[in-house]
C-alpha atoms as a PDB file:
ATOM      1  CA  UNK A   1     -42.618  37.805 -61.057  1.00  0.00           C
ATOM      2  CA  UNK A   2     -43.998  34.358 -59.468  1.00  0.00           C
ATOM      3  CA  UNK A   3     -45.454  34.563 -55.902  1.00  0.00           C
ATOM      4  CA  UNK A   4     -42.336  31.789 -55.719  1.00  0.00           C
ATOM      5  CA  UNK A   5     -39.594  34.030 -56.579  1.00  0.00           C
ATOM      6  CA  UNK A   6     -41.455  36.872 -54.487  1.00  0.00           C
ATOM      7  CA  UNK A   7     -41.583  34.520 -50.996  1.00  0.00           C
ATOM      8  CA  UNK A   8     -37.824  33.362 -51.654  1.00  0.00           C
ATOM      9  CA  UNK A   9     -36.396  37.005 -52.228  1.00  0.00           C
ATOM     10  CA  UNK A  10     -34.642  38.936 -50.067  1.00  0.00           C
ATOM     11  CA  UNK A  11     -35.918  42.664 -51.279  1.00  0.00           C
ATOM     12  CA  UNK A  12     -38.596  44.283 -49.769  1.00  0.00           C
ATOM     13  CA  UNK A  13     -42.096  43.204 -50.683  1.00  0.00           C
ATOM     14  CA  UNK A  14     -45.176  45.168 -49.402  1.00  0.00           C
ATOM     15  CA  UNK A  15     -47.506  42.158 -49.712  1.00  0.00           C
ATOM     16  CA  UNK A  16     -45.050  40.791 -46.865  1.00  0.00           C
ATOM     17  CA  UNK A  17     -43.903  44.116 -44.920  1.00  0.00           C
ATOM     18  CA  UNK A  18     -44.958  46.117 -42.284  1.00  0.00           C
ATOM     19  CA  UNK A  19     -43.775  49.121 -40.600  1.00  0.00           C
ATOM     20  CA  UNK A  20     -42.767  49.430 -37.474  1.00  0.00           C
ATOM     21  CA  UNK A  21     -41.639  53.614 -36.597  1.00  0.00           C
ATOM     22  CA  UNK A  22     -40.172  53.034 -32.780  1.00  0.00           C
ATOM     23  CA  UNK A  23     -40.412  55.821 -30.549  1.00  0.00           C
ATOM     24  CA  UNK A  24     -40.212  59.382 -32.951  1.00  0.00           C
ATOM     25  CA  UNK A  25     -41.307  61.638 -30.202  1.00  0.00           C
ATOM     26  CA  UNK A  26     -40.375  65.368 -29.607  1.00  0.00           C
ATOM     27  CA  UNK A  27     -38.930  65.257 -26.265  1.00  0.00           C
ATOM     28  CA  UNK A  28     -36.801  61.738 -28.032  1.00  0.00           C
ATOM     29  CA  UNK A  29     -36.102  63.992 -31.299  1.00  0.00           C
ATOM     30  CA  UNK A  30     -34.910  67.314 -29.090  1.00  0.00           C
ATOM     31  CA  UNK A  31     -31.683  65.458 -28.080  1.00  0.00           C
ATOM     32  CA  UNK A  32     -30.728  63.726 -31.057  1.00  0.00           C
ATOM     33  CA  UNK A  33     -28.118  66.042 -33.406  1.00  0.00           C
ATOM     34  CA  UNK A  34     -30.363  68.533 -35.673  1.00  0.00           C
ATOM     35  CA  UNK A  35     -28.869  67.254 -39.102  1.00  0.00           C
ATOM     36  CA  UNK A  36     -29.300  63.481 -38.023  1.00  0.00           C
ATOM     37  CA  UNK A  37     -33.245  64.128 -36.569  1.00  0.00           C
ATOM     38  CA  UNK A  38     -34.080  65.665 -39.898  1.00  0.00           C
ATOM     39  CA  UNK A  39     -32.992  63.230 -41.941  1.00  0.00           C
ATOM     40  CA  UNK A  40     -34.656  60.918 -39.629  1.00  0.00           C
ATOM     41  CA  UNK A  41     -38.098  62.438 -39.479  1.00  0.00           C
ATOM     42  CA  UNK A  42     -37.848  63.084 -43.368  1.00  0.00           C
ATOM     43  CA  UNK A  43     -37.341  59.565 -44.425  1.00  0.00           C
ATOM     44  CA  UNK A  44     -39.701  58.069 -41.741  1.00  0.00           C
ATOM     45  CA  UNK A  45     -42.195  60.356 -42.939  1.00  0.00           C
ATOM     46  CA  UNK A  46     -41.917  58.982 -46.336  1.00  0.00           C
ATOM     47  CA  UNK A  47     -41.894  55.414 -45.396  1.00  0.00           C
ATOM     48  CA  UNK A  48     -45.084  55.534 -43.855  1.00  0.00           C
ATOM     49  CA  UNK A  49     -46.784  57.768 -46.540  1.00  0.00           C
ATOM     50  CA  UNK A  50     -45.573  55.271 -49.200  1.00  0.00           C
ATOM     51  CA  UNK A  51     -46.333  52.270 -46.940  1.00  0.00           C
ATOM     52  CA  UNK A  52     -50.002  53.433 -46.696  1.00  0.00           C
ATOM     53  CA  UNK A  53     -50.449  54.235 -50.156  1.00  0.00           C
ATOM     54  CA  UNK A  54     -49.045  50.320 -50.519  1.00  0.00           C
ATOM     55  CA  UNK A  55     -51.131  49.026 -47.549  1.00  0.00           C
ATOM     56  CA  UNK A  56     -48.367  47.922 -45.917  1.00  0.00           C
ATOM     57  CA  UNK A  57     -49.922  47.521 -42.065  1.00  0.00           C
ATOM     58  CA  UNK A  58     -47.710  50.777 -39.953  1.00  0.00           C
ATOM     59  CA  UNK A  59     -46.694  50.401 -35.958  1.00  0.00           C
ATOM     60  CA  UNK A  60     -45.964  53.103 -33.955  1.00  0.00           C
ATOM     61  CA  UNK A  61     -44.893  53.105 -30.254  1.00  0.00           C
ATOM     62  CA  UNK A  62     -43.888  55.585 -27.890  1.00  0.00           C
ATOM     63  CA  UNK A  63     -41.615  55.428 -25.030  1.00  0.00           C
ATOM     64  CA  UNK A  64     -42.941  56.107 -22.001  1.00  0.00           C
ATOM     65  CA  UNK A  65     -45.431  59.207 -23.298  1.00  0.00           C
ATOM     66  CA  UNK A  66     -46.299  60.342 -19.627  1.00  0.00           C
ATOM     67  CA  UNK A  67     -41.906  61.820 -19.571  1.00  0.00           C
ATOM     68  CA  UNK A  68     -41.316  61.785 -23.124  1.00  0.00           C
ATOM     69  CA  UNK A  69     -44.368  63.391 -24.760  1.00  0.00           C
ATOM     70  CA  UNK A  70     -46.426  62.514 -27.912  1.00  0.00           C
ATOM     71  CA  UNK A  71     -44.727  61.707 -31.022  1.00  0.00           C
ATOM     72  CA  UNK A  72     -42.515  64.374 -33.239  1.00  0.00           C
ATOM     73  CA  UNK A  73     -45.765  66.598 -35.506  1.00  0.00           C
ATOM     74  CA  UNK A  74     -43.573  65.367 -38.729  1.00  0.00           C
ATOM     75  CA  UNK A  75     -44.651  61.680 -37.814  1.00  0.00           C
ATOM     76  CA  UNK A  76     -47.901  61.941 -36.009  1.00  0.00           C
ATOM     77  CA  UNK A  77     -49.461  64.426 -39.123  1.00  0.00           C
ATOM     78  CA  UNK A  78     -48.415  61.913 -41.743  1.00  0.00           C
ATOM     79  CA  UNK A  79     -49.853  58.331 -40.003  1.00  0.00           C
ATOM     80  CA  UNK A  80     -52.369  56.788 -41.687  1.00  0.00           C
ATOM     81  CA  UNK A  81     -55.598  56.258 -39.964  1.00  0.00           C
ATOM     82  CA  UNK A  82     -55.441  52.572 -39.372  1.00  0.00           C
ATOM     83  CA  UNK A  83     -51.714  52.464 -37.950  1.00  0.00           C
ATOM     84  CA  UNK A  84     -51.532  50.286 -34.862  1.00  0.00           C
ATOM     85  CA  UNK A  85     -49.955  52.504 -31.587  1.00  0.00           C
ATOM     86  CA  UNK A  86     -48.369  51.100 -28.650  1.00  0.00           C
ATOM     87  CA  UNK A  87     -47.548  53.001 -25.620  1.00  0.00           C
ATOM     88  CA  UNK A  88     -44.614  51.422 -24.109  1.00  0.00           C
ATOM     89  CA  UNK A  89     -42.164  51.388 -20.877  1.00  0.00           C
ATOM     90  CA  UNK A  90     -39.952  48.557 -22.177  1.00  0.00           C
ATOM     91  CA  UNK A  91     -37.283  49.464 -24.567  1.00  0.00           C
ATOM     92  CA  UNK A  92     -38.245  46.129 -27.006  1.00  0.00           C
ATOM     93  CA  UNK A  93     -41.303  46.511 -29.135  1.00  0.00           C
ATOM     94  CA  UNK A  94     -41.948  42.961 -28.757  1.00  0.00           C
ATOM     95  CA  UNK A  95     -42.443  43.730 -24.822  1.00  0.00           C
ATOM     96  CA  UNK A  96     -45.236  46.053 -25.690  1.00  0.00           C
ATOM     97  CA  UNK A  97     -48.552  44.715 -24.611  1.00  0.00           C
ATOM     98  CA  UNK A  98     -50.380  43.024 -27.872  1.00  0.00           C
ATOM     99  CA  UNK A  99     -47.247  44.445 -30.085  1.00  0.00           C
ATOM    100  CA  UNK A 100     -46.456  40.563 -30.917  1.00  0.00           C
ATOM    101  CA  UNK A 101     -50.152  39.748 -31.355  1.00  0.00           C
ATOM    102  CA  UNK A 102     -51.553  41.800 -33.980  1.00  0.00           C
ATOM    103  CA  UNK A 103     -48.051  41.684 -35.223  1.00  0.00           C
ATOM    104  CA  UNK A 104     -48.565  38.268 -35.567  1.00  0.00           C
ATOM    105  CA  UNK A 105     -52.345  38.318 -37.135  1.00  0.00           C
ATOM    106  CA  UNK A 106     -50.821  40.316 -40.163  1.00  0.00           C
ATOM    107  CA  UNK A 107     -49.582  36.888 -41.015  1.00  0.00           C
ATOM    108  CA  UNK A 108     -46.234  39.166 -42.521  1.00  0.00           C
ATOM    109  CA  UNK A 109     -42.788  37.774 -41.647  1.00  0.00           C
ATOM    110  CA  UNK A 110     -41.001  40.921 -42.810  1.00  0.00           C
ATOM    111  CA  UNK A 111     -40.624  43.861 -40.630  1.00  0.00           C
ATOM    112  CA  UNK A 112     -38.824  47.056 -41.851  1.00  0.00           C
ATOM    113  CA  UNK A 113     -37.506  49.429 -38.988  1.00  0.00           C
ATOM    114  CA  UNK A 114     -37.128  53.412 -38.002  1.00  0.00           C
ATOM    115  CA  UNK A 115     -36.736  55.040 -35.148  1.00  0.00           C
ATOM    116  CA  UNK A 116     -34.533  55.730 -32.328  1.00  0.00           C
ATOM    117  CA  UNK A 117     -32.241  55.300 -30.315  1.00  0.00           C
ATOM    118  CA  UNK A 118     -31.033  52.932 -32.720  1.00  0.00           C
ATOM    119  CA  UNK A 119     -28.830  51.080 -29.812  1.00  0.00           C
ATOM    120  CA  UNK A 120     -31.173  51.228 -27.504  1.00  0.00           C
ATOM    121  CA  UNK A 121     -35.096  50.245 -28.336  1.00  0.00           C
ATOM    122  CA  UNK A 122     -34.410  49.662 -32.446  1.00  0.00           C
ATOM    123  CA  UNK A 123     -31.726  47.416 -31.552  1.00  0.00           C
ATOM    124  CA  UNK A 124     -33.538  45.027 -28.841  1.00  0.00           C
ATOM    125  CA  UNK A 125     -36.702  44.976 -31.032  1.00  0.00           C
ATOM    126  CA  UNK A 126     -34.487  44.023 -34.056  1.00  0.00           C
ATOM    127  CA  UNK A 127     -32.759  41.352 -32.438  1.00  0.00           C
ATOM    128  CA  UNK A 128     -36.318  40.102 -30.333  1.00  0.00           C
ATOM    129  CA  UNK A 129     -37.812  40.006 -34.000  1.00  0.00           C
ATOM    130  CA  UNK A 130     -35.556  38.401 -35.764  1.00  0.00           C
ATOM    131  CA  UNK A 131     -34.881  35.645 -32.704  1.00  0.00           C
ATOM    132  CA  UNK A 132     -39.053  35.225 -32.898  1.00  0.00           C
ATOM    133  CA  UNK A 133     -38.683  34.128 -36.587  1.00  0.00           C
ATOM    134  CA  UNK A 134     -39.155  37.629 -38.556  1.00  0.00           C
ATOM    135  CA  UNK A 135     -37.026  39.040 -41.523  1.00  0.00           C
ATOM    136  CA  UNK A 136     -35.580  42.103 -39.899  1.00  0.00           C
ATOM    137  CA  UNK A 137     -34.684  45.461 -42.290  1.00  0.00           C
ATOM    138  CA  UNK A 138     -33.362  48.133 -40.210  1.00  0.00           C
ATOM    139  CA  UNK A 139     -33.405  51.571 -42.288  1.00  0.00           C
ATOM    140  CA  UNK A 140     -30.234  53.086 -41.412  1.00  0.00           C
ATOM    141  CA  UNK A 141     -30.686  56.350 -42.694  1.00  0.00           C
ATOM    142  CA  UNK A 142     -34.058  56.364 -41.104  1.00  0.00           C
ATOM    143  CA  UNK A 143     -32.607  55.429 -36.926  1.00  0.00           C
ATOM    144  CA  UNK A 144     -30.027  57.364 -35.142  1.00  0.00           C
ATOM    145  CA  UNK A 145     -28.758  57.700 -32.141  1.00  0.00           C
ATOM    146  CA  UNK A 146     -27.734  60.839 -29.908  1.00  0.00           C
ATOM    147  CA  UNK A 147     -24.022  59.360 -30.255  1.00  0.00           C
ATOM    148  CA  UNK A 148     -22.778  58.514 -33.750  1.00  0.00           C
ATOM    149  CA  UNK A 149     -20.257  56.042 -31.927  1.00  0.00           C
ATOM    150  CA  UNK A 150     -23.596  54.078 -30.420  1.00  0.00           C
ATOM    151  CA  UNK A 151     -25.491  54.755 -33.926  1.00  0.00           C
ATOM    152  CA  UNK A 152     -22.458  52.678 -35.701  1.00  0.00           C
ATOM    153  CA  UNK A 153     -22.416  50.104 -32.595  1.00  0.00           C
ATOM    154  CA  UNK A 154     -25.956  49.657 -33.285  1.00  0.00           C
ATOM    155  CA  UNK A 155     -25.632  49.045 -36.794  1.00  0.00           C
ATOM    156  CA  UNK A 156     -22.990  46.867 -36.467  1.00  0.00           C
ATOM    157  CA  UNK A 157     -24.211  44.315 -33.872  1.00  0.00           C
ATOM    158  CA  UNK A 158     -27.534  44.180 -35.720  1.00  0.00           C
ATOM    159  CA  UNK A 159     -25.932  42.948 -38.988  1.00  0.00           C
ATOM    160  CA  UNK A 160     -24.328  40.609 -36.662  1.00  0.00           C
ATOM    161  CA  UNK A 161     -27.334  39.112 -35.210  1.00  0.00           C
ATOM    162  CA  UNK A 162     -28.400  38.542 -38.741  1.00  0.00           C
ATOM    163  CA  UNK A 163     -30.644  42.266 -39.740  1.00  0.00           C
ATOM    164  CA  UNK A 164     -30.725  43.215 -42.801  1.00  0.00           C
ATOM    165  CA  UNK A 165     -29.094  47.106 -43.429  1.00  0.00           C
ATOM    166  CA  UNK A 166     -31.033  49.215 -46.100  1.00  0.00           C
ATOM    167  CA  UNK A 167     -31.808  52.691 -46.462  1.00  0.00           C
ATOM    168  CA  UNK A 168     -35.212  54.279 -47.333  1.00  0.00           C
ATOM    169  CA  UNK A 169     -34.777  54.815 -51.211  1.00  0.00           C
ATOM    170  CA  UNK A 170     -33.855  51.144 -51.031  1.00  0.00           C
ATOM    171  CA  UNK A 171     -36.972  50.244 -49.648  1.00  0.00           C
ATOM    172  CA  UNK A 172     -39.725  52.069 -51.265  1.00  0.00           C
ATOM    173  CA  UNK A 173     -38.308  50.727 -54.935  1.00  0.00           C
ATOM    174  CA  UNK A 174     -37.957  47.326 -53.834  1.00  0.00           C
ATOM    175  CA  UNK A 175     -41.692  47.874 -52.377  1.00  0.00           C
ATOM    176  CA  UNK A 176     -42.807  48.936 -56.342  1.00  0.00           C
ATOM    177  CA  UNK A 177     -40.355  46.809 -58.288  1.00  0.00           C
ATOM    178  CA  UNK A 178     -41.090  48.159 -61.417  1.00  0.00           C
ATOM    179  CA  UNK A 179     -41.787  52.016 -62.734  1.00  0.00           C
ATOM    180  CA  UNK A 180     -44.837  50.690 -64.467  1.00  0.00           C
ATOM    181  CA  UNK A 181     -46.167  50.078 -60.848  1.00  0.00           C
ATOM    182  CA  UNK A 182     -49.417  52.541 -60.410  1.00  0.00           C
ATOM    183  CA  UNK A 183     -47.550  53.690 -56.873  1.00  0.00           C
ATOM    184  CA  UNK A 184     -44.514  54.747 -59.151  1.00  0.00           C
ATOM    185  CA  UNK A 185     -45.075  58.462 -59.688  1.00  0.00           C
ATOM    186  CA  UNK A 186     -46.040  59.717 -56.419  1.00  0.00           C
ATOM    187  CA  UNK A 187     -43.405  57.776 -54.434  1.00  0.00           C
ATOM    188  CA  UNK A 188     -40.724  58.306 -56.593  1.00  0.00           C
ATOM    189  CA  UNK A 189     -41.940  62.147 -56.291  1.00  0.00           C
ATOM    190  CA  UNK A 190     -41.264  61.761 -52.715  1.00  0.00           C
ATOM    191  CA  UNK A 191     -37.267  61.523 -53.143  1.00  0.00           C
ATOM    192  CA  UNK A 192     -37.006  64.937 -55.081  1.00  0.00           C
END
């Protein structure tokens, strides 16, 4: 593939990704339905252990730590060393202070999403990130909600305002392309 066709596509591409994981904390995770929260923490887990085995750059904020606690064991035992954390009080990412900077100095224009609540702080980073210029993925089996009719609000105005909708399996094969990628065997052990 050409570093042409690879700019001009619309897949994921960890060369132009990172990861932003929005607010998985325990207190956050305790109200959110059990079946939902697991699938949540499951696939987020997996995103970031494939992004770091990818080096795609990971984010991680929390809401308002001081009320809402650290973030969910699941999450915090499976960041990689280098991810970038931002404590936070706004509900946009973008808001966060030196979020948008070192955002910014990754020089990447494509930012994949998890977390929750998806209509609450994924949604207003989504739409902040995509009105600042970014390509915007929003993982939908990856975000929820503690209401399924705000999860599918959520969803919906985001593919309005222009967000791209995937889901983590999506994601982690569009980051290795090809089953001849070196990456291929332990990510695609991760989905078993």
């Amino acid at each position: 593939m050409t570093d042409q066709m690879s700019v001009n596509s619309r897949l994921c591409d960890p060369g132009r990704s990172c990861l932003v994981v929005i607010d998985i904390q325990h207190r956050l995770t305790e109200a959110m339905p059990a079946k939902v929260v697991t699938r949540l923490k499951k696939n987020s887990a997996m995103l970031i252990r494939a992004a770091e085995l990818l080096a795609v750059p990971v984010f991680v904020t929390r809401q308002y730590p001081e009320g809402l606690g650290p973030l969910a064991p699941e999450i915090e035992n499976v960041l990689p060393e280098n991810a970038q954390q931002f404590e936070k009080t706004c509900f946009s990412c973008i808001e966060a202070d030196n979020f948008l900077d070192r955002l910014s100095d990754t020089g990447r224009r494509q930012i994949i999403l998890t977390g929750l609540e998806a209509h609450i702080c994924v949604l207003q980073t989504a739409v902040d990130l995509t009105a600042s210029g970014y390509e915007v993925y929003v993982v939908a089996d990856a975000v929820c909600s503690r209401q399924r009719e705000n999860y599918e609000n959520a969803l919906q105005r985001m593919r309005q305002s222009g967000i791209i909708e995937c889901n983590t399996e999506s994601v982690l094969f569009e980051w290795l392309r090809d089953a001849r990628h070196e990456q291929f065997k332990a990510i695609s052990a991760m989905v078993k």
